[in-house]
C-alpha atoms as a PDB file:
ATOM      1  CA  UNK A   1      22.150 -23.486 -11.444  1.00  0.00           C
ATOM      2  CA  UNK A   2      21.004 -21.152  -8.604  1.00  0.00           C
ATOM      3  CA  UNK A   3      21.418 -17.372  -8.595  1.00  0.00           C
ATOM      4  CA  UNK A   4      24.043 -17.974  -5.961  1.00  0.00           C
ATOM      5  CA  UNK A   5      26.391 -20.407  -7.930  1.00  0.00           C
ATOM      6  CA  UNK A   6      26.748 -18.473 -11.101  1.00  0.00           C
ATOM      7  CA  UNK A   7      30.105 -16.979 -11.781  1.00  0.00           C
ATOM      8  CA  UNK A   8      30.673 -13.778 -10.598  1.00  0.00           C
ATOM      9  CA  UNK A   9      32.105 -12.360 -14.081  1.00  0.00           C
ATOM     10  CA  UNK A  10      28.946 -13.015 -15.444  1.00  0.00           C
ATOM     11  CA  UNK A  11      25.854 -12.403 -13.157  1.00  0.00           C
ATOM     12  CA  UNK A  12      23.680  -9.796 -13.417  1.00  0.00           C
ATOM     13  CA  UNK A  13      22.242  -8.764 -10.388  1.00  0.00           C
ATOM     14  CA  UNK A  14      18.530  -7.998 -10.579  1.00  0.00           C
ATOM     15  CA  UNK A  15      17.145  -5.161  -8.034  1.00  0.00           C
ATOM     16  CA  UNK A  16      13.498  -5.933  -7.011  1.00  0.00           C
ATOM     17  CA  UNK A  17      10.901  -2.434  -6.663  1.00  0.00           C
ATOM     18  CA  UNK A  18       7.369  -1.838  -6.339  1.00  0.00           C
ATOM     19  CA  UNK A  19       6.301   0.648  -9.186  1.00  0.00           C
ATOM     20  CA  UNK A  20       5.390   3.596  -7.092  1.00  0.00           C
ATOM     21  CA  UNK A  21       7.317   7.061  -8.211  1.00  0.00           C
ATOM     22  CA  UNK A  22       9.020   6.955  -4.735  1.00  0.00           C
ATOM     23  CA  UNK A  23      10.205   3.378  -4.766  1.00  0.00           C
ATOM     24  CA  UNK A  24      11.174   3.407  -8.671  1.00  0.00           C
ATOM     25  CA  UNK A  25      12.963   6.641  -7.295  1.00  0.00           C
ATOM     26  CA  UNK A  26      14.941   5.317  -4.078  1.00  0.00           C
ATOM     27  CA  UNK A  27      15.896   1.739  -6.204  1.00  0.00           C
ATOM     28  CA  UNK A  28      17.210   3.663  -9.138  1.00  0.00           C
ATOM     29  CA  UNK A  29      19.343   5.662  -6.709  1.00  0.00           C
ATOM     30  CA  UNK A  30      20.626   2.411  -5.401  1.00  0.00           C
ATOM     31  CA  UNK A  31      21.355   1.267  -8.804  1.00  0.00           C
ATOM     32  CA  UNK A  32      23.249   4.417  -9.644  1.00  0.00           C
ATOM     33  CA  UNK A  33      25.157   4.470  -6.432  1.00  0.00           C
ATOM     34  CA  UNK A  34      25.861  -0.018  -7.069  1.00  0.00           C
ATOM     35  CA  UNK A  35      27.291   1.057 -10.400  1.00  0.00           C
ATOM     36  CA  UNK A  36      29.484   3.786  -9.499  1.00  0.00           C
ATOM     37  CA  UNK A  37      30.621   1.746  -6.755  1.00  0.00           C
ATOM     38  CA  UNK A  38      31.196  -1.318  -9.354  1.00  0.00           C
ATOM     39  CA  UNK A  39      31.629  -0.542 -12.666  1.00  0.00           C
ATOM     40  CA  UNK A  40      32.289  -3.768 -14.377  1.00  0.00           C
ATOM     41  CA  UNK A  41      29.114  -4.951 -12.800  1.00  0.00           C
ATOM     42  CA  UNK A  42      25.348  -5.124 -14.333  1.00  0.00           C
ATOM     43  CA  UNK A  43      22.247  -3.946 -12.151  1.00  0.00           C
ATOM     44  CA  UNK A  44      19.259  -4.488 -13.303  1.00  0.00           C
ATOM     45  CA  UNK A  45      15.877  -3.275 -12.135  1.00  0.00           C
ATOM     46  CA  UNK A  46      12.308  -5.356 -11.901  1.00  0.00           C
ATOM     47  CA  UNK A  47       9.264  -3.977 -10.843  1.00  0.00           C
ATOM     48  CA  UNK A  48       5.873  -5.460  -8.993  1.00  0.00           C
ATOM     49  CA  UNK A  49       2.964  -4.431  -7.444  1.00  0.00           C
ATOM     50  CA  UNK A  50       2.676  -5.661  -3.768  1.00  0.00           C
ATOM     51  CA  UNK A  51      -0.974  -5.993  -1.875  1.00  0.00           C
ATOM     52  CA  UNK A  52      -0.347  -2.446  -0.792  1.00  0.00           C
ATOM     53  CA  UNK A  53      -0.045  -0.885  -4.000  1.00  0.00           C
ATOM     54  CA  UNK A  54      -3.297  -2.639  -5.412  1.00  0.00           C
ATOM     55  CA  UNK A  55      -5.882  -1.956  -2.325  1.00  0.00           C
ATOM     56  CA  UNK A  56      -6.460   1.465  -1.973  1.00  0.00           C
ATOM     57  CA  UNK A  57      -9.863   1.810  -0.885  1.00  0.00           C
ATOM     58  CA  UNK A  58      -9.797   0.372   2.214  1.00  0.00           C
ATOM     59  CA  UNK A  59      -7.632   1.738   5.256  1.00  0.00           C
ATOM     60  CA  UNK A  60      -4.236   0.282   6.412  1.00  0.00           C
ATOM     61  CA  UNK A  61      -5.122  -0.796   9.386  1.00  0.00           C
ATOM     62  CA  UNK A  62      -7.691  -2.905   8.701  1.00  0.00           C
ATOM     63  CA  UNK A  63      -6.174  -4.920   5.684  1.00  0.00           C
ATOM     64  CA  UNK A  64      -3.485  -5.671   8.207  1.00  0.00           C
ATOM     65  CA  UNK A  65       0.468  -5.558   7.237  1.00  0.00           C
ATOM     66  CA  UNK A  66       1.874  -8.361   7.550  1.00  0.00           C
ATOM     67  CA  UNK A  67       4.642  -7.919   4.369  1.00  0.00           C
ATOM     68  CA  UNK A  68       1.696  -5.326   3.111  1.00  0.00           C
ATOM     69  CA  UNK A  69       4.432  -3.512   0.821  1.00  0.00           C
ATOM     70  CA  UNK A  70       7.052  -6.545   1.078  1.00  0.00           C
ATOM     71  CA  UNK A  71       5.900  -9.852   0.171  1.00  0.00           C
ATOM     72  CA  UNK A  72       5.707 -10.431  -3.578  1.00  0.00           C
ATOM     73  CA  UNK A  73       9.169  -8.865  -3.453  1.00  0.00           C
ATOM     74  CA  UNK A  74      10.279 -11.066  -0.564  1.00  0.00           C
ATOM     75  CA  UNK A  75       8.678 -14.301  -2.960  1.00  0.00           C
ATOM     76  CA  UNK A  76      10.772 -13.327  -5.599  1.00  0.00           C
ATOM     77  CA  UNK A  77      13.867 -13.574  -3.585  1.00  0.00           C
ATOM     78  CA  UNK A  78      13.116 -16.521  -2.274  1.00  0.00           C
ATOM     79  CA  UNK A  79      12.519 -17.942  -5.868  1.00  0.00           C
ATOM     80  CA  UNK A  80      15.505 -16.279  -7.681  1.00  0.00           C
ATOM     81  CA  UNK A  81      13.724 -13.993  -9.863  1.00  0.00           C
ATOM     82  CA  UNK A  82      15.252 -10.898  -7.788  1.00  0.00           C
ATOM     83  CA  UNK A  83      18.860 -11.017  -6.065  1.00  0.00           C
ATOM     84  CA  UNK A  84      17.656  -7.892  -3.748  1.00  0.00           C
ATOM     85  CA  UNK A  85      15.222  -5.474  -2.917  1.00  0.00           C
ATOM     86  CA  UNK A  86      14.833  -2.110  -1.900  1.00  0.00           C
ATOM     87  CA  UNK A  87      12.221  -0.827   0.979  1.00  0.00           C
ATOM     88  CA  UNK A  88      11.627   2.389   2.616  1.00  0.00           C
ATOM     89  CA  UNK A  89      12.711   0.949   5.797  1.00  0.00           C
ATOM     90  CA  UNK A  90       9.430   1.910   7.857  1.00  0.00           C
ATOM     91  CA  UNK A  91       7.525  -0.599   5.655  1.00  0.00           C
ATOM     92  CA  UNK A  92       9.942  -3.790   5.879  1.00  0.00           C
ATOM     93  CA  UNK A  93       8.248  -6.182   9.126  1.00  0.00           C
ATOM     94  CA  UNK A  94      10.290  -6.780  12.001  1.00  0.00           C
ATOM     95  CA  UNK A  95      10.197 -10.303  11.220  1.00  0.00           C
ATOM     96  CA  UNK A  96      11.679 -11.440   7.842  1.00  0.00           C
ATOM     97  CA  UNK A  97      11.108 -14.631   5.863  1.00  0.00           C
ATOM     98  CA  UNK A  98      13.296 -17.405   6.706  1.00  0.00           C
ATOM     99  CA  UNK A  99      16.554 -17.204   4.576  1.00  0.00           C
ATOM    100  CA  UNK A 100      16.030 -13.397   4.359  1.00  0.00           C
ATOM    101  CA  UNK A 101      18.101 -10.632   6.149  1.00  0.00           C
ATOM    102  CA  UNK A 102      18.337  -6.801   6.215  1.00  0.00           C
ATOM    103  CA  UNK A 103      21.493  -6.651   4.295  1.00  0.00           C
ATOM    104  CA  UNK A 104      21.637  -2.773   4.034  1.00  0.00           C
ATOM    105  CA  UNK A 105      20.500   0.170   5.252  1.00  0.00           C
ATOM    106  CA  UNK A 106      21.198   3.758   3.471  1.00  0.00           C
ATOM    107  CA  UNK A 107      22.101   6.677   5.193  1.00  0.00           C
ATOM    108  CA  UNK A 108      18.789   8.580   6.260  1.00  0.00           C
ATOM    109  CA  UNK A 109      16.777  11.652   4.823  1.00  0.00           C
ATOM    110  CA  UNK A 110      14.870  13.423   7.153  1.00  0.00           C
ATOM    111  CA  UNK A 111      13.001  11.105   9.573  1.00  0.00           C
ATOM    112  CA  UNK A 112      10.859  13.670  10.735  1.00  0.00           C
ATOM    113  CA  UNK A 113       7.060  14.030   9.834  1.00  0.00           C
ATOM    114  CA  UNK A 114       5.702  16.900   7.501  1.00  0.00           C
ATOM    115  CA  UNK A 115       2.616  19.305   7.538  1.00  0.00           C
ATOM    116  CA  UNK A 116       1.642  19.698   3.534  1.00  0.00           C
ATOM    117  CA  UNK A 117      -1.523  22.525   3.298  1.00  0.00           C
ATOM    118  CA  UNK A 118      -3.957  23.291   1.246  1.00  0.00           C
ATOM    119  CA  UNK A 119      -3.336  27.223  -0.638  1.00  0.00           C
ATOM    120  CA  UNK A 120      -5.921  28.812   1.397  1.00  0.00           C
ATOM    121  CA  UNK A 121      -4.032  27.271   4.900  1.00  0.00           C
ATOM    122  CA  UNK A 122      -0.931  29.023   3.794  1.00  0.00           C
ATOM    123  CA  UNK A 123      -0.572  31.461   6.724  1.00  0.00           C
ATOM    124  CA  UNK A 124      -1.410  28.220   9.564  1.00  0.00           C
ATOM    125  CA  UNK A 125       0.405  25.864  11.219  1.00  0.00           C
ATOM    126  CA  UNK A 126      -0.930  23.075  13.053  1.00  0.00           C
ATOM    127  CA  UNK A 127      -1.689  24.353  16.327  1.00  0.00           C
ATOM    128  CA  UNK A 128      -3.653  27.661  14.198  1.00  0.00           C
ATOM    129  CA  UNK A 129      -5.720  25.610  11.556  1.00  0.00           C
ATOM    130  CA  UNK A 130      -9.127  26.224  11.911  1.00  0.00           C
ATOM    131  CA  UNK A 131     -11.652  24.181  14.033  1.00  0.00           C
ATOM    132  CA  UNK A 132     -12.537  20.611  12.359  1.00  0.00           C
ATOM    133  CA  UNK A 133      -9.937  21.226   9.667  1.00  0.00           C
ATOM    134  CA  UNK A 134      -9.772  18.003   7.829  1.00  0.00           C
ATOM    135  CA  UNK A 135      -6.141  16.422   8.154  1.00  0.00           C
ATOM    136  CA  UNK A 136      -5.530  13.288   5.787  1.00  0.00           C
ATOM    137  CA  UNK A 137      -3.064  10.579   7.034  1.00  0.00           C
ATOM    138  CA  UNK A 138      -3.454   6.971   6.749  1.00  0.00           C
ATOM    139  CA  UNK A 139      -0.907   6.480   9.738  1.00  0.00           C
ATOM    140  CA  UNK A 140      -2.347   5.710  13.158  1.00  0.00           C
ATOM    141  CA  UNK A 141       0.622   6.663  14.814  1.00  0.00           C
ATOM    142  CA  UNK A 142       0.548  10.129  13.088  1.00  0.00           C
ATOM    143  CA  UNK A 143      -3.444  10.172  14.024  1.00  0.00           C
ATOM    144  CA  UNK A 144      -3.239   9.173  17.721  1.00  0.00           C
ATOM    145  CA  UNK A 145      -0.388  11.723  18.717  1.00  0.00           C
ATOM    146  CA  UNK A 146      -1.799  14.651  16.045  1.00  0.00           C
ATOM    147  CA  UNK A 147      -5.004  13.937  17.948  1.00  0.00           C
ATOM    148  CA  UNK A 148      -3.328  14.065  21.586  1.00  0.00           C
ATOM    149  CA  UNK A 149      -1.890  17.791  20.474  1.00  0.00           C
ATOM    150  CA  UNK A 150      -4.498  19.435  18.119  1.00  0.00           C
ATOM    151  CA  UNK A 151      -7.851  17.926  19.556  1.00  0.00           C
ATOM    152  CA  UNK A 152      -9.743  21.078  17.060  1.00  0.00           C
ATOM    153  CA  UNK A 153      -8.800  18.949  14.142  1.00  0.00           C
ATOM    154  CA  UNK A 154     -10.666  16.089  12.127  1.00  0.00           C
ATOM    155  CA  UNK A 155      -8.768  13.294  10.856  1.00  0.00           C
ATOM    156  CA  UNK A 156      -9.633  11.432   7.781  1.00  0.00           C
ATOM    157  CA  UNK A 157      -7.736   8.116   5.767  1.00  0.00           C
ATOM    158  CA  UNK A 158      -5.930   8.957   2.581  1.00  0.00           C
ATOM    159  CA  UNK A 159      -4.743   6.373   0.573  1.00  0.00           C
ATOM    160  CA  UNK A 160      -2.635   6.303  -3.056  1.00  0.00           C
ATOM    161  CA  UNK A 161       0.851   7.173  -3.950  1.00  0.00           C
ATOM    162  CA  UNK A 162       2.401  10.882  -3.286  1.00  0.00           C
ATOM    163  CA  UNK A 163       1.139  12.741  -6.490  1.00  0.00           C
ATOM    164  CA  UNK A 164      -2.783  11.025  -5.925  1.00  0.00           C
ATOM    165  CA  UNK A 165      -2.757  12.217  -2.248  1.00  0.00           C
ATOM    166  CA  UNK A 166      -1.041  16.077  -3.247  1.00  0.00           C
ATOM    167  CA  UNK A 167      -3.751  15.780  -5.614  1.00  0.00           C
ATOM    168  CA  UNK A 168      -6.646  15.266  -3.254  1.00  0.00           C
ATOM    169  CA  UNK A 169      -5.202  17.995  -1.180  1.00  0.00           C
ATOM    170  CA  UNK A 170      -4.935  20.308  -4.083  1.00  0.00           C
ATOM    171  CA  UNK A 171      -8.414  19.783  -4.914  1.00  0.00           C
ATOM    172  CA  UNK A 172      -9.857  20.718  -1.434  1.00  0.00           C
ATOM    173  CA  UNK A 173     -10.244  16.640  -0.347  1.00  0.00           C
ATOM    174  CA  UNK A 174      -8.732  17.636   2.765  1.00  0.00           C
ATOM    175  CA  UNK A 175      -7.328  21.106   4.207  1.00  0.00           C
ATOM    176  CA  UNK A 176      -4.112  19.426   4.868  1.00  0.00           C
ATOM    177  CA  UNK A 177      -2.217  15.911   4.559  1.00  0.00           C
ATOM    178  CA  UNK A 178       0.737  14.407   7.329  1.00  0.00           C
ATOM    179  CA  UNK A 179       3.064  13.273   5.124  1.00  0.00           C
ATOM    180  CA  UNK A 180       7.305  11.760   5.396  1.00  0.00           C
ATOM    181  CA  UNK A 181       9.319  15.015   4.716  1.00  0.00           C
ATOM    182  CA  UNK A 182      11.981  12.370   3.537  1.00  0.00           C
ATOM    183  CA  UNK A 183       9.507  11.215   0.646  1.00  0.00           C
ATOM    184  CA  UNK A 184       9.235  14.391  -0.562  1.00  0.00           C
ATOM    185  CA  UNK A 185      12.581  15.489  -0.558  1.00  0.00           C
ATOM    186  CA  UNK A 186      13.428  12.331  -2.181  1.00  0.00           C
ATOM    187  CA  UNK A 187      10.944  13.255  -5.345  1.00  0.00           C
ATOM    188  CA  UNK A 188      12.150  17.057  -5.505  1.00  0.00           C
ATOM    189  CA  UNK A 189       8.536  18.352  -3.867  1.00  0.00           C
ATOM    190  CA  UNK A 190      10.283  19.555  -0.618  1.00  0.00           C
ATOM    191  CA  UNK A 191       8.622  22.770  -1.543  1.00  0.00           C
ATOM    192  CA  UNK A 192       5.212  21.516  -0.466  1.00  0.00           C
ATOM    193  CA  UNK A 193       7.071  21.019   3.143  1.00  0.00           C
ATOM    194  CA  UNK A 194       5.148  23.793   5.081  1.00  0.00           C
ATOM    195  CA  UNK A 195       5.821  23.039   8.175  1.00  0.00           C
ATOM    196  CA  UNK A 196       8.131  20.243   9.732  1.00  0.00           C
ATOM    197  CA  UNK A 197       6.922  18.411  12.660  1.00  0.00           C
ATOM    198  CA  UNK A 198       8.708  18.529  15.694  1.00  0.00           C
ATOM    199  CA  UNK A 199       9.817  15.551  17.830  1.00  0.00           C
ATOM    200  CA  UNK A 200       7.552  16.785  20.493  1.00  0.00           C
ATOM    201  CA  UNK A 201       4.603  16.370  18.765  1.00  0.00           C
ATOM    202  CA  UNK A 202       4.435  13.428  16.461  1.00  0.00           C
ATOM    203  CA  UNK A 203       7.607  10.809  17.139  1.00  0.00           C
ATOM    204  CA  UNK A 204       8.153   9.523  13.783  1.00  0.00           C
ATOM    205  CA  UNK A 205       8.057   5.887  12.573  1.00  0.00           C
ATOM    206  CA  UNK A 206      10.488   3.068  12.658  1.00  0.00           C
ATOM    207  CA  UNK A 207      12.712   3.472  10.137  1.00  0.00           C
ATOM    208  CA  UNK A 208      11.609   6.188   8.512  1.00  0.00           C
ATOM    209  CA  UNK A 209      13.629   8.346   6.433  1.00  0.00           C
ATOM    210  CA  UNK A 210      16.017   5.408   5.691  1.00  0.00           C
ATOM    211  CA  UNK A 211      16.173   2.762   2.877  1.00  0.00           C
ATOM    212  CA  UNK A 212      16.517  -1.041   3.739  1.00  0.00           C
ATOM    213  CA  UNK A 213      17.929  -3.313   1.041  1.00  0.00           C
ATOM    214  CA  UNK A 214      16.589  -6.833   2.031  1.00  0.00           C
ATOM    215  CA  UNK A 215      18.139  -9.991   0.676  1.00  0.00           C
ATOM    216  CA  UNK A 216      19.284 -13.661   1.002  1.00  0.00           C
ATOM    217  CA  UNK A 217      20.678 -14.425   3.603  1.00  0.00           C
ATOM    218  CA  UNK A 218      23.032 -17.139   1.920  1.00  0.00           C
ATOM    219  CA  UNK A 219      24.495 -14.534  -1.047  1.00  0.00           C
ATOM    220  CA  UNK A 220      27.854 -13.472  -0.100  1.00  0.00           C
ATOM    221  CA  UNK A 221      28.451 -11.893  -2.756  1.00  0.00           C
ATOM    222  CA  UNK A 222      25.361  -9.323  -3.029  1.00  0.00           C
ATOM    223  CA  UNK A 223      25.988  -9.205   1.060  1.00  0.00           C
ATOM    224  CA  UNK A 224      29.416  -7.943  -0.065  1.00  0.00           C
ATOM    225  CA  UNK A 225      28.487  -5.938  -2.707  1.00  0.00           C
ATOM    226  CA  UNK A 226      25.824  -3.756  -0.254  1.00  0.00           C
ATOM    227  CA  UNK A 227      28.101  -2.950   2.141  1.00  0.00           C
ATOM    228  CA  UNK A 228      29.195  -0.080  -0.273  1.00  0.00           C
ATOM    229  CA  UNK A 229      25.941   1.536   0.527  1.00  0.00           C
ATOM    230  CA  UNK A 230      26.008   0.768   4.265  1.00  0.00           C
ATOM    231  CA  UNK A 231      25.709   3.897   6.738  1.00  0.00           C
ATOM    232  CA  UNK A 232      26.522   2.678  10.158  1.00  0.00           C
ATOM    233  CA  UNK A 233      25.664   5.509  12.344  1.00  0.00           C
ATOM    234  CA  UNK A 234      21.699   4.939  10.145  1.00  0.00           C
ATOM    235  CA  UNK A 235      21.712   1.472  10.442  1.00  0.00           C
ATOM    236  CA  UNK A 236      22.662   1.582  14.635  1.00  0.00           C
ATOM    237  CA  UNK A 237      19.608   4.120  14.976  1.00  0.00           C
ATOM    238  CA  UNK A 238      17.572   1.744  13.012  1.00  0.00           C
ATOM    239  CA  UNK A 239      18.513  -1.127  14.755  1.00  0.00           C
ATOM    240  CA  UNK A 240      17.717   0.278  18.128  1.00  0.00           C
ATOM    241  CA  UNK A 241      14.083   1.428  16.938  1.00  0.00           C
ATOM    242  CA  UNK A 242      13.622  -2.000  14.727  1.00  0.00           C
ATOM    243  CA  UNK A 243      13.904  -4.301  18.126  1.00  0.00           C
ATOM    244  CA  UNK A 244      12.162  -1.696  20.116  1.00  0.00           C
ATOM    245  CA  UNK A 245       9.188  -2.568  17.906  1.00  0.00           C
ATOM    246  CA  UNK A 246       9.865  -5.981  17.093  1.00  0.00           C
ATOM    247  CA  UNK A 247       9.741  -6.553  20.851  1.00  0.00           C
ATOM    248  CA  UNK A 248       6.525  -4.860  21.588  1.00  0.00           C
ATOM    249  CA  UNK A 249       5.528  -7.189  18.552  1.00  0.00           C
ATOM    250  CA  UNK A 250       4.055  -3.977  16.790  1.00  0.00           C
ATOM    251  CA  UNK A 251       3.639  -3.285  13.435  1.00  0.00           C
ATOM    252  CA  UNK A 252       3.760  -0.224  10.640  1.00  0.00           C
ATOM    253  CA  UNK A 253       0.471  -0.009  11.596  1.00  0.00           C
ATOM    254  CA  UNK A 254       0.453   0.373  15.332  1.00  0.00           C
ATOM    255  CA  UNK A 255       0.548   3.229  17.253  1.00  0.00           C
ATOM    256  CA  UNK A 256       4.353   3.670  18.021  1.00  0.00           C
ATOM    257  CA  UNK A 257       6.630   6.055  17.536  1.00  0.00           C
ATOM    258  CA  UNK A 258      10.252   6.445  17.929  1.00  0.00           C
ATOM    259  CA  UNK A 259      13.292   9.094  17.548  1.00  0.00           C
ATOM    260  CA  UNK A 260      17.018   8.583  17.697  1.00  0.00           C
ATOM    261  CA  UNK A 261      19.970   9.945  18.522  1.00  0.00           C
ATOM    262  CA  UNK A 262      23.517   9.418  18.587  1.00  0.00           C
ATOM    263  CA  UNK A 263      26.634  11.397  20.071  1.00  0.00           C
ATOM    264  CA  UNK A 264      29.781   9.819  19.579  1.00  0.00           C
ATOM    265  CA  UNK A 265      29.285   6.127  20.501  1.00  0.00           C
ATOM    266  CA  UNK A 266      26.431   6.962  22.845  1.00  0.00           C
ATOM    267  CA  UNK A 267      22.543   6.364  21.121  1.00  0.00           C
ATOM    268  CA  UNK A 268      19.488   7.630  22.863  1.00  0.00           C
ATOM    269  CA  UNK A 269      16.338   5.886  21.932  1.00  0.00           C
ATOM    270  CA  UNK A 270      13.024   7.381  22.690  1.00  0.00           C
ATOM    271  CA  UNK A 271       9.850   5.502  22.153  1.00  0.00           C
ATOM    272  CA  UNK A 272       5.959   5.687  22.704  1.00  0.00           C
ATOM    273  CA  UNK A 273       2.868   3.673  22.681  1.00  0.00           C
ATOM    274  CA  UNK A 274      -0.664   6.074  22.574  1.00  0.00           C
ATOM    275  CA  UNK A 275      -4.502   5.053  22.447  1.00  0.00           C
ATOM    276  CA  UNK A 276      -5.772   5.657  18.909  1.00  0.00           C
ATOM    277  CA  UNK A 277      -7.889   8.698  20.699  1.00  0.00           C
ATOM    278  CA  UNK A 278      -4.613  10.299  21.772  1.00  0.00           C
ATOM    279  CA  UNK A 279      -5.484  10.571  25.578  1.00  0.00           C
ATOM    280  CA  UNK A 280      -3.391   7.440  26.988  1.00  0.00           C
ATOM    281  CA  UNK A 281       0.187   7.113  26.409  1.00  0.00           C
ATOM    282  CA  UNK A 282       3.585   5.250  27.713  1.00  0.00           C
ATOM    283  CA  UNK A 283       6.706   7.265  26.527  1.00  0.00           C
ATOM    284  CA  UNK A 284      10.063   7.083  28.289  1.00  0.00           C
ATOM    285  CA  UNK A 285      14.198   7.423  26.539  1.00  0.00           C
ATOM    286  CA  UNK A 286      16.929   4.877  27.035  1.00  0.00           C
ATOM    287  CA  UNK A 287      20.788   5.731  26.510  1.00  0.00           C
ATOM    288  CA  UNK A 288      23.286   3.272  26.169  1.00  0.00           C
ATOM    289  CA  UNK A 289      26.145   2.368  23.787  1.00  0.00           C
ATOM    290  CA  UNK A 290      25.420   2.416  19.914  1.00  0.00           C
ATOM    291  CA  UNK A 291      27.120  -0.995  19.616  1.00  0.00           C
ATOM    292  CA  UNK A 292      24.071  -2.553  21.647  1.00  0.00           C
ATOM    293  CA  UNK A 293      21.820  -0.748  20.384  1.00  0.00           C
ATOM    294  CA  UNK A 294      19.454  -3.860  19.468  1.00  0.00           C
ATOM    295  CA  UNK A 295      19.306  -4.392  23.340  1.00  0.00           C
ATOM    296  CA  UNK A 296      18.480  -1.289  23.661  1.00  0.00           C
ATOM    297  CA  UNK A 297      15.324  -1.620  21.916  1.00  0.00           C
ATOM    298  CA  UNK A 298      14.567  -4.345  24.096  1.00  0.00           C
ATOM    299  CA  UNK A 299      15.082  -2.119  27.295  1.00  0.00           C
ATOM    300  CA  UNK A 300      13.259   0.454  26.081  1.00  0.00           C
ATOM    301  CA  UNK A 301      10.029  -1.313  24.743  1.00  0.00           C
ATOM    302  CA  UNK A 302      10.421  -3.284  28.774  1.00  0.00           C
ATOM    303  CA  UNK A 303       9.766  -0.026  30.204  1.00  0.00           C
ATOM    304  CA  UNK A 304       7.042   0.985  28.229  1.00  0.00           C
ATOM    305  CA  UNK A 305       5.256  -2.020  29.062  1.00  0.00           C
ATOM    306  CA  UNK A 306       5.716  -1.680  32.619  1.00  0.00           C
ATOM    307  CA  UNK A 307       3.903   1.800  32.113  1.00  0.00           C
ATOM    308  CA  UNK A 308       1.260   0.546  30.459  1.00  0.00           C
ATOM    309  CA  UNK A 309       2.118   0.022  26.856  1.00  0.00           C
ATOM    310  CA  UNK A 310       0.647  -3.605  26.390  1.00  0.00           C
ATOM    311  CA  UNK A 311      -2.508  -2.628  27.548  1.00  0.00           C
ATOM    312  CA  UNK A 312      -3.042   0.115  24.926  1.00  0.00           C
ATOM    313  CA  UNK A 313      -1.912  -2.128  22.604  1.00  0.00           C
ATOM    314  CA  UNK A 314      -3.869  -4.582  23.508  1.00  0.00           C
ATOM    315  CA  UNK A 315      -7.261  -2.367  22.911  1.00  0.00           C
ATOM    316  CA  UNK A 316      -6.007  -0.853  19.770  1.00  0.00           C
ATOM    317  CA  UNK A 317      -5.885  -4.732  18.116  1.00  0.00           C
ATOM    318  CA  UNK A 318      -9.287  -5.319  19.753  1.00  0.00           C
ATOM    319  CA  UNK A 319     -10.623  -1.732  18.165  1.00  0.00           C
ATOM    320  CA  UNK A 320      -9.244  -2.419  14.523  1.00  0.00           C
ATOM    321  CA  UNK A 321     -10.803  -6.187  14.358  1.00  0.00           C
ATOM    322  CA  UNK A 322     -14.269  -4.728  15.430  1.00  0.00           C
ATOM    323  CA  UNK A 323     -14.340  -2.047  12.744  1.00  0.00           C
END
C-alpha cells in the first residue's frame, strides 16, 4: 500500500532534513508547529546528507546545483520513504521533479544579508574595513555586488555549515564572512550580526529568509495538513522572485538578486543580474498586484534581459565551465 492510501488514523507522517544544525533546526520547528496544529497526529523526522553537505572542498559554483541541497530528499519522496521535506527556500531549484510541488512556504525571517567580523574589525563596517580585507562568502551573487560597492576588499570561498565557517572567522581565516542574518537568528547567534546589509548594496537571494516545505504533488492530505503553516503575504513575495529566476533560467548559484515588497495588495519586485567582477549590471522594479505576482516575475526578468541581463549571464556560465 502506498504512503498515500494508508488510513489517515494511522499514518505517521515522516519529515525529510539534511543533518546540518540549521536544517535539523528549521524541520524541528516545523514539527513543533505540525503538532500543535494537530495533536492526534505523529511527525516524525529523517535525516540525509545531500551532495551539498558532503563536498566541501570545492566551490559552489563549480560543482553546479542542480538539486545540490535537494535531491536525495526529493528521491525519497518520490520513493515513499519521506511524506515531506523542509528547505531553506533559497536552495529548492526553480524546477521541481515531476510529481513534486512547493506545498508550503513559512512566514520569513529576515531576508536581508549580514556582515559577521572578525574581534579586531569590531569598530568597521564594510565600506571602512581595511584595504584587501579578506571577506569569505561562497555566494556569487553576494561576491559580484560586494565587489561592485567595496572594490578595497578581497573575496575568498568558504564552505561548511554555520559553526565551521564562524569558526574559520574566529580563527583569523578571513577578517570577515557574508552570511543570511535569517540563519543566524534562526540558531540564536544573532549576536554575531554586526552589521546588516542594506538593500542598496547586496539584493538578497531568492527565497531567502523563508522555509519551503516541498512534497507530492498527489497527497491531499499532507497538502492539507501544510496549509497550517502557510504565510501568504511570504509565499506571494516568493512567488514573484521564484519565476523571476526561473524565467531568467538562473540558479542559487547565479548572480541574481532580488527584494520584495508588499503594501496592501500591491507587490513590488526588484531584481538584478551583475558580472561576477561587479562592473556590469541590469537592475530595474516592477509593481503590480500580489495575486499575479508569478507574472510578475516574468515581467520583471523581460526587462532585465532587454537591458542586458542574458548577456552577463551568458559569460558568467562560460567563466565557471573554464575554471
Amino acid at each position: 500500500m502506498s504512503p498515500t492510501a494508508t488510513p489517515i488514523a494511522t499514518r505517521t507522517i515522516r519529515i525529510g532534513s539534511r543533518k546540518s544544525q540549521l536544517a535539523l533546526v528549521q524541520t524541528y520547528w516545523v514539527q513543533e508547529q505540525l503538532q500543535k496544529a494537530f495533536p492526534d497526529r505523529t511527525f516524525e523526522v529523517h535525516t540525509m546528507s545531500t551532495q551539498g553537505d558532503k563536498i566541501l572542498d570545492v566551490a559552489l559554483a563549480k560543482i553546479g546545483d542542480k538539486g545540490l541541497f535537494t535531491k536525495e530528499l526529493e528521491v525519497g519522496m518520490i520513493s515513499g520513504d519521506i511524506d515531506f521535506a523542509v528547505h531553506s527556500l533559497k536552495d529548492l531549484p526553480t524546477h521541481l521533479p515531476e510529481g513534486l510541488v512547493l506545498g508550503c512556504v513559512t512566514e520569513r525571517e529576515n531576508p536581508a544579508d549580514a556582515l559577521v567580523v572578525h574581534e579586531k574589525h569590531k569598530d568597521k563596517q564594510l565600506p571602512t574595513l581595511p584595504e584587501g580585507a579578506v571577506i569569505g562568502t561562497s555566494s556569487l551573487r553576494r561576491l559580484a555586488q560586494l565587489r561592485h560597492h567595496y572594490p578595497h576588499l578581497s573575496f575568498k570561498d568558504v564552505r561548511g555549515n554555520l559553526n565551521t565557517r564562524l569558526a574559520k572567522l574566529d580563527a583569523g581565516e578571513y577578517d570577515a564572512l557574508i552570511l543570511a542574518a535569517a540563519g543566524l537568528q534562526r540558531l540564536n547567534m544573532a549576536d554575531r550580526i554586526h552589521q546588516v546589509i542594506s538593500a542598496e548594496v547586496s539584493l538578497h537571494a531568492v527565497g531567502q529568509g523563508a522555509l519551503g516545505i516541498e512534497c507530492r504533488g498527489d497527497d491531499a492530505e499532507v497538502l492539507s495538513l501544510l496549509k497550517a503553516l502557510e504565510h501568504e503575504p511570504t509565499a506571494q513575495r516568493c512567488y514573484a522572485e521564484r519565476s523571476f529566476l526561473r524565467e531568467l533560467e538562473g540558479g542559487c548559484q547565479v548572480p541574481i538578486g532580488v527584494n520584495t515588497s508588499l503594501e496592501g495588495d500591491r507587490l513590488t519586485l526588484t531584481g538584478i543580474v551583475i558580472s561576477l567582477d561587479g562592473q556590469t549590471a541590469a537592475k530595474d522594479s516592477v509593481s503590480g498586484l500580489a495575486a499575479a505576482a508569478e507574472t510578475l516575475g516574468i515581467e520583471l526578468a523581460q526587462r532585465l534581459r532587454q537591458q542586458g541581463a542574458q548577456a552577463i549571464l551568458d559569460e558568467i556560465l562560460a567563466t565557471v565551465q573554464r575554471s
